[in-house]
PDB file of N, CA and C in Angstrom:
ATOM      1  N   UNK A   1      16.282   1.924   4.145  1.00  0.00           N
ATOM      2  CA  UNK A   1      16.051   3.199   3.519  1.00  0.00           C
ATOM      3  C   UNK A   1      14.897   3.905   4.237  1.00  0.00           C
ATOM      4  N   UNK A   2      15.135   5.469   5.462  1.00  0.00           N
ATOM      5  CA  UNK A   2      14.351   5.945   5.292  1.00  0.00           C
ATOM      6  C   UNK A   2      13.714   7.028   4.326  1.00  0.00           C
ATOM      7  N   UNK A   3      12.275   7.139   4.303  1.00  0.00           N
ATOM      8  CA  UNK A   3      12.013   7.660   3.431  1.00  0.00           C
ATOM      9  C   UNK A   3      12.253   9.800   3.761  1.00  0.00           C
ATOM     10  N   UNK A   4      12.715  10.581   3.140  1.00  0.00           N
ATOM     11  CA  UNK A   4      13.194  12.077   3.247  1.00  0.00           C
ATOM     12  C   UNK A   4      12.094  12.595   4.065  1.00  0.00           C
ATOM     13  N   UNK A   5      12.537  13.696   5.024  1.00  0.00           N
ATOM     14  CA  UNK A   5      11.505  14.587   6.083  1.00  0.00           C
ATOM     15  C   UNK A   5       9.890  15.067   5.220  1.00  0.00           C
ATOM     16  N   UNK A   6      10.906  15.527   4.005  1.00  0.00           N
ATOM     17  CA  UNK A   6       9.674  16.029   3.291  1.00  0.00           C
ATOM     18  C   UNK A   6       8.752  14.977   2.872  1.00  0.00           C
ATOM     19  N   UNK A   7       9.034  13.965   2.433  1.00  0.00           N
ATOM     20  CA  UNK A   7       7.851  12.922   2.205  1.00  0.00           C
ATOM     21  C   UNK A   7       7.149  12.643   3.463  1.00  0.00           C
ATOM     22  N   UNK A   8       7.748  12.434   4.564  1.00  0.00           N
ATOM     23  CA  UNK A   8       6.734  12.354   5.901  1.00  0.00           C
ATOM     24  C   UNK A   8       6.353  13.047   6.314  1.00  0.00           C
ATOM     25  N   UNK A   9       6.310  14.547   5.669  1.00  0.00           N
ATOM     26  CA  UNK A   9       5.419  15.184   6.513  1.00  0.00           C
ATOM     27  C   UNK A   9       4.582  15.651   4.995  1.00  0.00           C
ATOM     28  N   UNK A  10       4.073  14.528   4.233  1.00  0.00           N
ATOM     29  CA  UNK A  10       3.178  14.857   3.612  1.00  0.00           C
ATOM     30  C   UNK A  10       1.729  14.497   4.034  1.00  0.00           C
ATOM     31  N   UNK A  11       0.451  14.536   3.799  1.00  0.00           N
ATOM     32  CA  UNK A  11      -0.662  14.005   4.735  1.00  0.00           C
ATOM     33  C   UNK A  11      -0.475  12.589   4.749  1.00  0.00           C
ATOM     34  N   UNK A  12      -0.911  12.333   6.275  1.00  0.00           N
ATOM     35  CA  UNK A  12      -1.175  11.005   6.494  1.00  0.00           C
ATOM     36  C   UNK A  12      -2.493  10.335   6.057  1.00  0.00           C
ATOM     37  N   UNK A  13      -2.595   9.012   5.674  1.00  0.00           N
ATOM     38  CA  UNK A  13      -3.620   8.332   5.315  1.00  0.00           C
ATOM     39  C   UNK A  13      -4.665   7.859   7.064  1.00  0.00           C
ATOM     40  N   UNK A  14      -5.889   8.017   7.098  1.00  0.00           N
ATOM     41  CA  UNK A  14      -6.472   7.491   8.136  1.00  0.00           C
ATOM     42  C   UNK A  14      -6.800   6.077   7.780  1.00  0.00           C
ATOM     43  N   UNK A  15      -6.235   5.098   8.140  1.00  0.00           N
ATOM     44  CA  UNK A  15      -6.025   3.529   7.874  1.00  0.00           C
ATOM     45  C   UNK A  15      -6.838   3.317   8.827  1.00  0.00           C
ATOM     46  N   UNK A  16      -7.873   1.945   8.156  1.00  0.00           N
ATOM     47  CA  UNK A  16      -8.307   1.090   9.281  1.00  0.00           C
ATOM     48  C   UNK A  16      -7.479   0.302  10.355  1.00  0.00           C
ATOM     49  N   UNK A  17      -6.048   0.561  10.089  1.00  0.00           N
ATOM     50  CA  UNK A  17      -5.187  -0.426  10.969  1.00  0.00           C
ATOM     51  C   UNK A  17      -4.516   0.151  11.922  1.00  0.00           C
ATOM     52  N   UNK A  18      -3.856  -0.093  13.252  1.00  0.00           N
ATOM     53  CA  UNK A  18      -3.229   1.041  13.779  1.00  0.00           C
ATOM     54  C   UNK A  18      -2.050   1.093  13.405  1.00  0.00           C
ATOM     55  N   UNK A  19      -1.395   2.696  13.939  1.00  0.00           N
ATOM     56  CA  UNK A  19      -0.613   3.122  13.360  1.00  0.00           C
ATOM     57  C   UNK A  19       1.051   2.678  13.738  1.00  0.00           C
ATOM     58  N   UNK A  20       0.970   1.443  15.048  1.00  0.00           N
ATOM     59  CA  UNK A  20       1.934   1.349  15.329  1.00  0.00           C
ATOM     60  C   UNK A  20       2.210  -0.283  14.395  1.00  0.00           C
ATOM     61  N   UNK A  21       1.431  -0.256  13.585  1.00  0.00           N
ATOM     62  CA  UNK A  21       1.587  -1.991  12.517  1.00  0.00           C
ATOM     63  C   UNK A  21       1.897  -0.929  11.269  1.00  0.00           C
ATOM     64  N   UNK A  22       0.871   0.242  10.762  1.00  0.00           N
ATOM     65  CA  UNK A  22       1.653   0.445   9.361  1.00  0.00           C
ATOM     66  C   UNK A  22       0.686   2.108   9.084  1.00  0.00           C
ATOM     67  N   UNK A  23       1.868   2.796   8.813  1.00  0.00           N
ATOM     68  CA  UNK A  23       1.429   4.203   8.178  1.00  0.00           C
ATOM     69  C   UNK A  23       1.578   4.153   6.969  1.00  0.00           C
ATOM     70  N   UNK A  24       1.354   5.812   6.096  1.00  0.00           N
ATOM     71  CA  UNK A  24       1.408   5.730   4.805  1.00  0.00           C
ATOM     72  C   UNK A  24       1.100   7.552   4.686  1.00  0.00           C
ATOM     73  N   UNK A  25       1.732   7.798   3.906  1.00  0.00           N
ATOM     74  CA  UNK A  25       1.950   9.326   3.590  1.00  0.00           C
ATOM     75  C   UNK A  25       1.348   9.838   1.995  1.00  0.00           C
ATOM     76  N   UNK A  26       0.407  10.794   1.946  1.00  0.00           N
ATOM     77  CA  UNK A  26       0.407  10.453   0.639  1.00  0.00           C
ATOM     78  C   UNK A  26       0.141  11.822  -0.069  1.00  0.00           C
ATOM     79  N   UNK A  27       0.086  11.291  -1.799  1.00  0.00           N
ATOM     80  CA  UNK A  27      -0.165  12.549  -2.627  1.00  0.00           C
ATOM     81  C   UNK A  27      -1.229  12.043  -3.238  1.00  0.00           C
ATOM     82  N   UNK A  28      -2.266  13.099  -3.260  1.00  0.00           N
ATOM     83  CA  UNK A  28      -3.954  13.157  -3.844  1.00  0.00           C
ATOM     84  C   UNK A  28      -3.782  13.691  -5.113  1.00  0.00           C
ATOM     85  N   UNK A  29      -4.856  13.226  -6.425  1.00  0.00           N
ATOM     86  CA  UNK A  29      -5.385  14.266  -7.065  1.00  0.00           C
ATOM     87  C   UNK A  29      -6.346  13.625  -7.325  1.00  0.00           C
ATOM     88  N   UNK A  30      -6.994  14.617  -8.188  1.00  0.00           N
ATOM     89  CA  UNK A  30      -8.482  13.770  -8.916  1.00  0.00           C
ATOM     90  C   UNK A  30      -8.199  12.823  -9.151  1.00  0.00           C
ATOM     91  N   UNK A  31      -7.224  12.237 -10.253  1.00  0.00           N
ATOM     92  CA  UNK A  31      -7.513  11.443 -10.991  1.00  0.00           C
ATOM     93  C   UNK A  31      -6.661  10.102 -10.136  1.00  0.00           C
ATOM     94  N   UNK A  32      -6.431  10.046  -8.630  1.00  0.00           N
ATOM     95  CA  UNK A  32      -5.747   9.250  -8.043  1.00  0.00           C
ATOM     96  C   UNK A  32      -4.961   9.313  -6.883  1.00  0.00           C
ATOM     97  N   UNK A  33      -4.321   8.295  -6.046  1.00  0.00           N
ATOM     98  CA  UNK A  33      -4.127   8.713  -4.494  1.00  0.00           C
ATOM     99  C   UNK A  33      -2.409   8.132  -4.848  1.00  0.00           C
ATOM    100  N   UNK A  34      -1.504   8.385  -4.704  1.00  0.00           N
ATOM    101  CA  UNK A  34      -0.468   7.848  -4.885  1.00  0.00           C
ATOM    102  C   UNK A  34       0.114   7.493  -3.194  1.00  0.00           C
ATOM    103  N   UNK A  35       0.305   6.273  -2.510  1.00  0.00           N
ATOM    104  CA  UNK A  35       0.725   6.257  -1.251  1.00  0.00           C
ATOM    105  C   UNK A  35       2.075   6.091  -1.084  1.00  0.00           C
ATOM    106  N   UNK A  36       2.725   5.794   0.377  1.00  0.00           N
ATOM    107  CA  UNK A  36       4.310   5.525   0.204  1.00  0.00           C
ATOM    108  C   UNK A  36       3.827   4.849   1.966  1.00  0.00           C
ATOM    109  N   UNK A  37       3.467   3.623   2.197  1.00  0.00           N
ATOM    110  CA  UNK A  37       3.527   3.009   2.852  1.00  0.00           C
ATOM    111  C   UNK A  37       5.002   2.301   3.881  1.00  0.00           C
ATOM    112  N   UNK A  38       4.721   2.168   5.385  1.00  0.00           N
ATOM    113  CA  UNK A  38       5.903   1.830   6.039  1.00  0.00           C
ATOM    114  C   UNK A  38       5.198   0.754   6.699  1.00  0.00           C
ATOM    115  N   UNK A  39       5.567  -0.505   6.683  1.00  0.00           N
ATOM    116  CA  UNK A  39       4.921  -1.703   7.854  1.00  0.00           C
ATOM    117  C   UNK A  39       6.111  -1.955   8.782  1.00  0.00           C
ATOM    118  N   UNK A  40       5.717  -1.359  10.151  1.00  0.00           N
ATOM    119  CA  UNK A  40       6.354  -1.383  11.594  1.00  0.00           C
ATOM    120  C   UNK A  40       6.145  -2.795  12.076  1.00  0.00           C
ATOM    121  N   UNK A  41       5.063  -3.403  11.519  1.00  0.00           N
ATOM    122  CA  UNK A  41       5.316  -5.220  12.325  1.00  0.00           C
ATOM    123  C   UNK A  41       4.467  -5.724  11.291  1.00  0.00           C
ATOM    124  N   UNK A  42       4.698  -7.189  11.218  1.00  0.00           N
ATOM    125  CA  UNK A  42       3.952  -7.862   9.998  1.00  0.00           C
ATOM    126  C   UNK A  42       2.422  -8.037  10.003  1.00  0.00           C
ATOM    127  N   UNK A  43       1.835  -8.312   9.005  1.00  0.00           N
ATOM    128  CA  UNK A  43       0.500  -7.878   8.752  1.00  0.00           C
ATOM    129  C   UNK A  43      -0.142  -8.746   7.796  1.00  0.00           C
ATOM    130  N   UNK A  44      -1.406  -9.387   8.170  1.00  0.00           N
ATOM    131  CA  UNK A  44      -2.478  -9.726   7.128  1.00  0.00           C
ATOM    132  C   UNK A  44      -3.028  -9.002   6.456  1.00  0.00           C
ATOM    133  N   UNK A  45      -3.288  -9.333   5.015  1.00  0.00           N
ATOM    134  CA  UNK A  45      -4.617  -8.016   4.633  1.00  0.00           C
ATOM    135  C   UNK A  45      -5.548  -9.132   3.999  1.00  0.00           C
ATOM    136  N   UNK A  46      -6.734  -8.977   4.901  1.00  0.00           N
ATOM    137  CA  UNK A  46      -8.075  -9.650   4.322  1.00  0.00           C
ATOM    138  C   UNK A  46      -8.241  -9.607   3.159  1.00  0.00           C
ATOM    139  N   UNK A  47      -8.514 -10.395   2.269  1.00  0.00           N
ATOM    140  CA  UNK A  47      -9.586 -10.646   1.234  1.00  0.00           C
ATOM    141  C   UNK A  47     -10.448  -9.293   0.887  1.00  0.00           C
ATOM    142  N   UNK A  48      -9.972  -7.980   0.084  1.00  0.00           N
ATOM    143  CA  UNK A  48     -10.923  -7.437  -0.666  1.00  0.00           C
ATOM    144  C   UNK A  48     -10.905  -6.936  -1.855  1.00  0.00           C
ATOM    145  N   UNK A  49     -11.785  -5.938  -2.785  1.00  0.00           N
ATOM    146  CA  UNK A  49     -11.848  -5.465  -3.762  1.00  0.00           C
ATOM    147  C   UNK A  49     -11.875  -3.921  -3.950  1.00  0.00           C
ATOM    148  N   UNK A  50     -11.580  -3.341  -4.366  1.00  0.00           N
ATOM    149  CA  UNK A  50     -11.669  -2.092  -4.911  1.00  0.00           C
ATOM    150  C   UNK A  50     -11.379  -1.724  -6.299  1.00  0.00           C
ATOM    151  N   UNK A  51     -11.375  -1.021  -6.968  1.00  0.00           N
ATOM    152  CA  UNK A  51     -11.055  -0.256  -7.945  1.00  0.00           C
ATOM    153  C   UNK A  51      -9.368  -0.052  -8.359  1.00  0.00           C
ATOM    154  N   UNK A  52      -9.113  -0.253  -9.515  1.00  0.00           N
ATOM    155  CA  UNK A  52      -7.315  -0.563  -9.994  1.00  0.00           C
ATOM    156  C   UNK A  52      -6.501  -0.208  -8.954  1.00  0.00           C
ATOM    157  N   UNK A  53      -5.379  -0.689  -8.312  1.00  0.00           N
ATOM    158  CA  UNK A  53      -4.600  -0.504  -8.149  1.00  0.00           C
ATOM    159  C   UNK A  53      -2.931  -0.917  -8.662  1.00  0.00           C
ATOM    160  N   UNK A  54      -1.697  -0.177  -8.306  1.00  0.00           N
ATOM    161  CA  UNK A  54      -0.792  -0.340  -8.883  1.00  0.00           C
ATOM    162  C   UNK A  54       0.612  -0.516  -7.671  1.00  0.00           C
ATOM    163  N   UNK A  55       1.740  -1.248  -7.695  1.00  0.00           N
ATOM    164  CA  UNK A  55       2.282  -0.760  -6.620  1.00  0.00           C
ATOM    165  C   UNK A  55       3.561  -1.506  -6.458  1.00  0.00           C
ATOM    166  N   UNK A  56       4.186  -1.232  -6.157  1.00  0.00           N
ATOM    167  CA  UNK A  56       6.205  -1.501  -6.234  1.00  0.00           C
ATOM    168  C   UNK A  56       6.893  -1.331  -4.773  1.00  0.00           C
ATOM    169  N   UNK A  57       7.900  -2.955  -4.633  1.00  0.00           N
ATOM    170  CA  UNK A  57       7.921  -2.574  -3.205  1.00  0.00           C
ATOM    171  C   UNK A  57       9.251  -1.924  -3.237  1.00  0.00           C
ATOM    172  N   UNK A  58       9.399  -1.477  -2.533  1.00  0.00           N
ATOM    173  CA  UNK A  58      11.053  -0.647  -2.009  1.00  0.00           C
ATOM    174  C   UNK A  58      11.782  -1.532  -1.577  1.00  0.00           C
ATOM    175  N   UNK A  59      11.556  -1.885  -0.275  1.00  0.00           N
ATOM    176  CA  UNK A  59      12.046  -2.746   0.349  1.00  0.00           C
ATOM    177  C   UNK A  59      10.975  -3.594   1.186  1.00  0.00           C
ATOM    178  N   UNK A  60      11.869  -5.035   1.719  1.00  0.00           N
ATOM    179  CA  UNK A  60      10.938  -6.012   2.028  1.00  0.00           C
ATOM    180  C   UNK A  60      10.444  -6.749   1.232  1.00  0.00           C
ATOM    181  N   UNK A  61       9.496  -7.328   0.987  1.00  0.00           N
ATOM    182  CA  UNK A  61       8.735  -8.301   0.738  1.00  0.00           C
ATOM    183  C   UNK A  61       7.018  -8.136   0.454  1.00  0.00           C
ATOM    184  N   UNK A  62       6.522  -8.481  -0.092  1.00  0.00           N
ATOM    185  CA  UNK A  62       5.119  -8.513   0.122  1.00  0.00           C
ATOM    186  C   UNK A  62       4.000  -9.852  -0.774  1.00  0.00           C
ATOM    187  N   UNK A  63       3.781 -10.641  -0.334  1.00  0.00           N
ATOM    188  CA  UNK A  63       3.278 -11.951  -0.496  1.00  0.00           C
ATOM    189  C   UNK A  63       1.475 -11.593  -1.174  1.00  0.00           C
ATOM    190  N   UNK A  64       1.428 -11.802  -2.457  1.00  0.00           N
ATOM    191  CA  UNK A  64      -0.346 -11.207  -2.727  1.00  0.00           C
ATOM    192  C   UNK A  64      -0.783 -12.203  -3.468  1.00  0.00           C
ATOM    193  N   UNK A  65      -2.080 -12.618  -3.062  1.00  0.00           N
ATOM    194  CA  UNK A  65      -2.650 -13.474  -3.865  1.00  0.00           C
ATOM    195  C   UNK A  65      -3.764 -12.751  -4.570  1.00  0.00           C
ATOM    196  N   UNK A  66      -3.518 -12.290  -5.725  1.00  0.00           N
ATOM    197  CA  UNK A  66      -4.457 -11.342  -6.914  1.00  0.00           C
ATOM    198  C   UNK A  66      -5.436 -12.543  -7.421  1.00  0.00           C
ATOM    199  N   UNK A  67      -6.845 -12.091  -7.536  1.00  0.00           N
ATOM    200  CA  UNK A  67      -7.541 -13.611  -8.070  1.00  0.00           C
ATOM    201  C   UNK A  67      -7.221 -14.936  -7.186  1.00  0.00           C
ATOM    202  N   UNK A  68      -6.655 -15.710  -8.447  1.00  0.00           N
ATOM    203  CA  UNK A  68      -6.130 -16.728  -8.079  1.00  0.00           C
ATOM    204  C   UNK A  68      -4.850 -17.585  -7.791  1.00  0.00           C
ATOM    205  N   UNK A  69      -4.116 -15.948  -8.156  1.00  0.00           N
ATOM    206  CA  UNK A  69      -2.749 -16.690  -8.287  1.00  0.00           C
ATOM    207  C   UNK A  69      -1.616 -15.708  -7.308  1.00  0.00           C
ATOM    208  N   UNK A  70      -1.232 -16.473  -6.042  1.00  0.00           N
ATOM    209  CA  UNK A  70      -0.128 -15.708  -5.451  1.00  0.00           C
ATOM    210  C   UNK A  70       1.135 -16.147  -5.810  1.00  0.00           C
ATOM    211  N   UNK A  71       1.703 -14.771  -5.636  1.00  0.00           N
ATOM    212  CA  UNK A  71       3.382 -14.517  -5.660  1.00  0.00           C
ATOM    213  C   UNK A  71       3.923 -13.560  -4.700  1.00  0.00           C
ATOM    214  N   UNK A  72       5.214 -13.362  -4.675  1.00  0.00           N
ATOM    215  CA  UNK A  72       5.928 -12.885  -3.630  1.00  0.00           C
ATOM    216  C   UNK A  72       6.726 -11.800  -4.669  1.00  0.00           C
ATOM    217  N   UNK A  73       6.563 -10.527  -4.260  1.00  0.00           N
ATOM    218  CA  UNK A  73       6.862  -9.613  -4.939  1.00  0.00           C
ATOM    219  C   UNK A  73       8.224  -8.897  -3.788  1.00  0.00           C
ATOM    220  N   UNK A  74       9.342  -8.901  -4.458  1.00  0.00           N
ATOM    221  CA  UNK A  74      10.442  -8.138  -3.637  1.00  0.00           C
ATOM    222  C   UNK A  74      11.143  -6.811  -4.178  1.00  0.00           C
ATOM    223  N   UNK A  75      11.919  -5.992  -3.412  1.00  0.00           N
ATOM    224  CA  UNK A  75      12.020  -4.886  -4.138  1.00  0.00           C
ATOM    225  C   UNK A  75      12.931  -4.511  -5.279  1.00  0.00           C
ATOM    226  N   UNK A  76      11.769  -3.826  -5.948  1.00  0.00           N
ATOM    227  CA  UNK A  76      12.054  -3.616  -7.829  1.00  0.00           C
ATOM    228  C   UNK A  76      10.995  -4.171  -7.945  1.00  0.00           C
ATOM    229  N   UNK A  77      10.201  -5.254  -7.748  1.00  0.00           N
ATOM    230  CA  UNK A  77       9.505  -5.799  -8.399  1.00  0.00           C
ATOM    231  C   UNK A  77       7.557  -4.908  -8.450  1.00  0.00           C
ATOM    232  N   UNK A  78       6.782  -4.632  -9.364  1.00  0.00           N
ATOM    233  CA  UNK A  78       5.876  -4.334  -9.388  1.00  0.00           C
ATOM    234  C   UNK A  78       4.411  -4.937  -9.706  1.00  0.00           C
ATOM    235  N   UNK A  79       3.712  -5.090  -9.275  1.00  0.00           N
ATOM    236  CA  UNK A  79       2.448  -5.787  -8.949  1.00  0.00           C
ATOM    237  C   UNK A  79       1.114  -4.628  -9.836  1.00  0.00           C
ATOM    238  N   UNK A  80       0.468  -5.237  -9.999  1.00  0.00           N
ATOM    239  CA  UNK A  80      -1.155  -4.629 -10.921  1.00  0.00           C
ATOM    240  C   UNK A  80      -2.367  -5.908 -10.493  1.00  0.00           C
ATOM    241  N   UNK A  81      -3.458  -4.457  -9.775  1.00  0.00           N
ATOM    242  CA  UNK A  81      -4.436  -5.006  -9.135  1.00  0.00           C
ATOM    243  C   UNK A  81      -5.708  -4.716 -10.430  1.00  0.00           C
ATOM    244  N   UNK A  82      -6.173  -5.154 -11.394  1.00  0.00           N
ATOM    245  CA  UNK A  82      -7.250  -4.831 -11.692  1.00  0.00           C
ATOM    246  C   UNK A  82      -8.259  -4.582 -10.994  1.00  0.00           C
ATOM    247  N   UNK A  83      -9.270  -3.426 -11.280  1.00  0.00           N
ATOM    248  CA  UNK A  83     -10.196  -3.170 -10.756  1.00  0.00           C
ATOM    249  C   UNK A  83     -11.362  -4.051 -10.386  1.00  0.00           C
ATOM    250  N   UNK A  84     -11.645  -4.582  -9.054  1.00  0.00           N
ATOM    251  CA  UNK A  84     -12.813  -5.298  -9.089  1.00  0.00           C
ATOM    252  C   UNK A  84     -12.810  -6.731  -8.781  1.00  0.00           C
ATOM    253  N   UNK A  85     -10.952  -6.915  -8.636  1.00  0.00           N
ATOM    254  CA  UNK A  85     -10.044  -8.327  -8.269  1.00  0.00           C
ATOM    255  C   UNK A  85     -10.102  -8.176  -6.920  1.00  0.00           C
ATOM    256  N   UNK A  86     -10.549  -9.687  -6.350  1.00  0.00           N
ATOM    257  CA  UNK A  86     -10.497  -9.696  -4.699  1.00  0.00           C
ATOM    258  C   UNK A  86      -8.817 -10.098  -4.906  1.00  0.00           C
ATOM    259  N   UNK A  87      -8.212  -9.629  -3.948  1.00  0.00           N
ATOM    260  CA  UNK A  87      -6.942 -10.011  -3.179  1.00  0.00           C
ATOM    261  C   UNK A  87      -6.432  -9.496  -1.987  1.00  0.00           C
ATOM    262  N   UNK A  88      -5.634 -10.480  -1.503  1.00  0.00           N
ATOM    263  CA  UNK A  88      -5.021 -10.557   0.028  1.00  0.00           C
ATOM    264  C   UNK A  88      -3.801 -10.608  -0.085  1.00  0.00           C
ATOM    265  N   UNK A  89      -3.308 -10.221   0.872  1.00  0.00           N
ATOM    266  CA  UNK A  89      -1.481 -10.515   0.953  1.00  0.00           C
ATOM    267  C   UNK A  89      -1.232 -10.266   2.383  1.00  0.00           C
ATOM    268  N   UNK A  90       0.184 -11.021   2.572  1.00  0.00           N
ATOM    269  CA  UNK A  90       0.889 -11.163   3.746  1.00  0.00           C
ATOM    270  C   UNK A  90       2.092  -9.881   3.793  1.00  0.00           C
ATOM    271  N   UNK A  91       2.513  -9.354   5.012  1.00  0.00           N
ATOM    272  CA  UNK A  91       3.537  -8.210   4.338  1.00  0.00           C
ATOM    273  C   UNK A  91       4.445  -8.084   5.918  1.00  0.00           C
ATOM    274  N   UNK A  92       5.434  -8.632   5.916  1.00  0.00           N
ATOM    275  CA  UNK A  92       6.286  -8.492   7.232  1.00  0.00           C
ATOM    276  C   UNK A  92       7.051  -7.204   7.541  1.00  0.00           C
ATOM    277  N   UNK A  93       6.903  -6.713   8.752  1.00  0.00           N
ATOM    278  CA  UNK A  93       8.023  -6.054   9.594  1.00  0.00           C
ATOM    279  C   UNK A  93       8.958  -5.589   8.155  1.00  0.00           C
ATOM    280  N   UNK A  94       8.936  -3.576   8.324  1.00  0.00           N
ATOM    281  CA  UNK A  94      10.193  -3.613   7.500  1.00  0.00           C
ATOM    282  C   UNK A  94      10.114  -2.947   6.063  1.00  0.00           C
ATOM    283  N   UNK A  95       8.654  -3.779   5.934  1.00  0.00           N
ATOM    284  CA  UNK A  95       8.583  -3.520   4.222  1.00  0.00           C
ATOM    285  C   UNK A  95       7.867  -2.384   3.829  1.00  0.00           C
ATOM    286  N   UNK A  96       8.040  -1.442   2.547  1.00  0.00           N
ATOM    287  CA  UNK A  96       8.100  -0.116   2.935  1.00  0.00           C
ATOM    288  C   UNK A  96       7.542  -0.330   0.675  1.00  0.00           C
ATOM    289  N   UNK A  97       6.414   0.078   0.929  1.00  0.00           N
ATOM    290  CA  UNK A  97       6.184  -0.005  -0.635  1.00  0.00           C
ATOM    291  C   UNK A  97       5.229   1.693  -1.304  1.00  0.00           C
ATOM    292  N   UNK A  98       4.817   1.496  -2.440  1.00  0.00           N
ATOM    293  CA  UNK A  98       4.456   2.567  -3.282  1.00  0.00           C
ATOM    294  C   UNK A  98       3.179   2.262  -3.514  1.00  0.00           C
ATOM    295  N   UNK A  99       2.087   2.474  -3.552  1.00  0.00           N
ATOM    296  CA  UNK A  99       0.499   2.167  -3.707  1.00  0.00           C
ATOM    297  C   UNK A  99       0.311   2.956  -4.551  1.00  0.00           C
ATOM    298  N   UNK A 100      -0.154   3.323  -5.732  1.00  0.00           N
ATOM    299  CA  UNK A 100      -1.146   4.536  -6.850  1.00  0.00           C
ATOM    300  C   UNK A 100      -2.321   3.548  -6.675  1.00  0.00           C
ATOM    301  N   UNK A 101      -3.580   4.302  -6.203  1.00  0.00           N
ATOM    302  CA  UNK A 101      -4.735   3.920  -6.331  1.00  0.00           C
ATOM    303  C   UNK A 101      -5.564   4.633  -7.279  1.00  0.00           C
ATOM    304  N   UNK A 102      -6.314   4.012  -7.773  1.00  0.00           N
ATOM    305  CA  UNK A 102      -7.260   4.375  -9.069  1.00  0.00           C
ATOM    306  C   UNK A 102      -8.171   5.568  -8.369  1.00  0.00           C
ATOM    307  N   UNK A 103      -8.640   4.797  -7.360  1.00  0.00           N
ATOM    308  CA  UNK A 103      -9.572   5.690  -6.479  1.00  0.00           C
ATOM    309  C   UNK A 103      -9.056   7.244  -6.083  1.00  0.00           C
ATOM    310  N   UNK A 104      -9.112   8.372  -5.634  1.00  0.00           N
ATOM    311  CA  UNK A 104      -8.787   9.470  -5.272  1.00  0.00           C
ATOM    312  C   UNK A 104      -9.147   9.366  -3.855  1.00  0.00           C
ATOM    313  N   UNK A 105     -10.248   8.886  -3.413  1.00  0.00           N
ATOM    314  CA  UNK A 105     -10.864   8.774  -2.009  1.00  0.00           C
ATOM    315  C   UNK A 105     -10.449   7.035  -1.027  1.00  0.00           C
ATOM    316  N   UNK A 106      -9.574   6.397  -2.309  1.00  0.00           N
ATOM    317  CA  UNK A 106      -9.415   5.281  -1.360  1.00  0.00           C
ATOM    318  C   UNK A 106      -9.471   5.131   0.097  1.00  0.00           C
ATOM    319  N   UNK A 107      -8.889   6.067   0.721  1.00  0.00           N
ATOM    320  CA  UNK A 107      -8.854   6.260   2.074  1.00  0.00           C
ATOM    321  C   UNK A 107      -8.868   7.610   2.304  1.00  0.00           C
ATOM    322  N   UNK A 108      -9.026   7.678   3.615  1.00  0.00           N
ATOM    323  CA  UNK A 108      -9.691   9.530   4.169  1.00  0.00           C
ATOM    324  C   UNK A 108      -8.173   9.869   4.714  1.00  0.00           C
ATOM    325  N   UNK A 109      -8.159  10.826   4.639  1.00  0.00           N
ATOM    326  CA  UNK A 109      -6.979  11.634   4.498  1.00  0.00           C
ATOM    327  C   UNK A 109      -6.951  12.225   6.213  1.00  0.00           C
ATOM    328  N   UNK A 110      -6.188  11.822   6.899  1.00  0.00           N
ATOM    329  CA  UNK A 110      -6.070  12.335   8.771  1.00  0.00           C
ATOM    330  C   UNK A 110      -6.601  14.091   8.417  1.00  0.00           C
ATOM    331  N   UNK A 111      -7.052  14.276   9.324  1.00  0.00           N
ATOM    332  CA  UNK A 111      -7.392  15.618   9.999  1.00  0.00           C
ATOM    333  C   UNK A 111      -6.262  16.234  10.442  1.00  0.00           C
TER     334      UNK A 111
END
């Protein structure tokens, strides 16, 4: 499934990662960043924390260890990050998910 012209040419997220491992297109408001993520090759994500997040994969796969307890979330399935929970996850080639972040500024928005 790609995602419609009009969703990709909504602003891009400026990710610490490059852009040929994983983009993400998104919608801002105050009260939150809603993303629509694409991973072009598989990917670690370190160990961190931020502020609630929420998020459902489309397609693919995505492997998260929240706290203390990992699972493998596939698509349909939806995941909840409490605010302030370290977690990591594994996410292969392919997989294409939905992020709502609590934060509004989670990430800086490309120029």
């Amino acid at each position: 499934m790609n995602f419609p012209d009009f969703m990709m040419s909504l602003p891009a997220l400026d990710l610490p990662f490059d852009t040929e491992t994983v983009e993400a297109r998104v919608i801002r408001s105050d009260h939150g960043l809603a993303a629509f993520f694409i991973f072009y090759k598989d990917m670690d994500l370190p160990p961190h924390s931020h502020k609630g997040q929420w998020g459902t994969v489309l397609e693919g796969q995505i492997e998260l260890t929240i706290g203390d307890a990992t699972k493998t979330f596939r698509p349909g399935d939806s995941y909840n990050i409490p605010s302030g929970v370290v977690h990591s996850g594994r996410v292969p080639a392919g997989t294409k998910v939905i992020d709502v972040f609590e934060e509004p500024d989670r990430y800086p928005i490309k120029a």
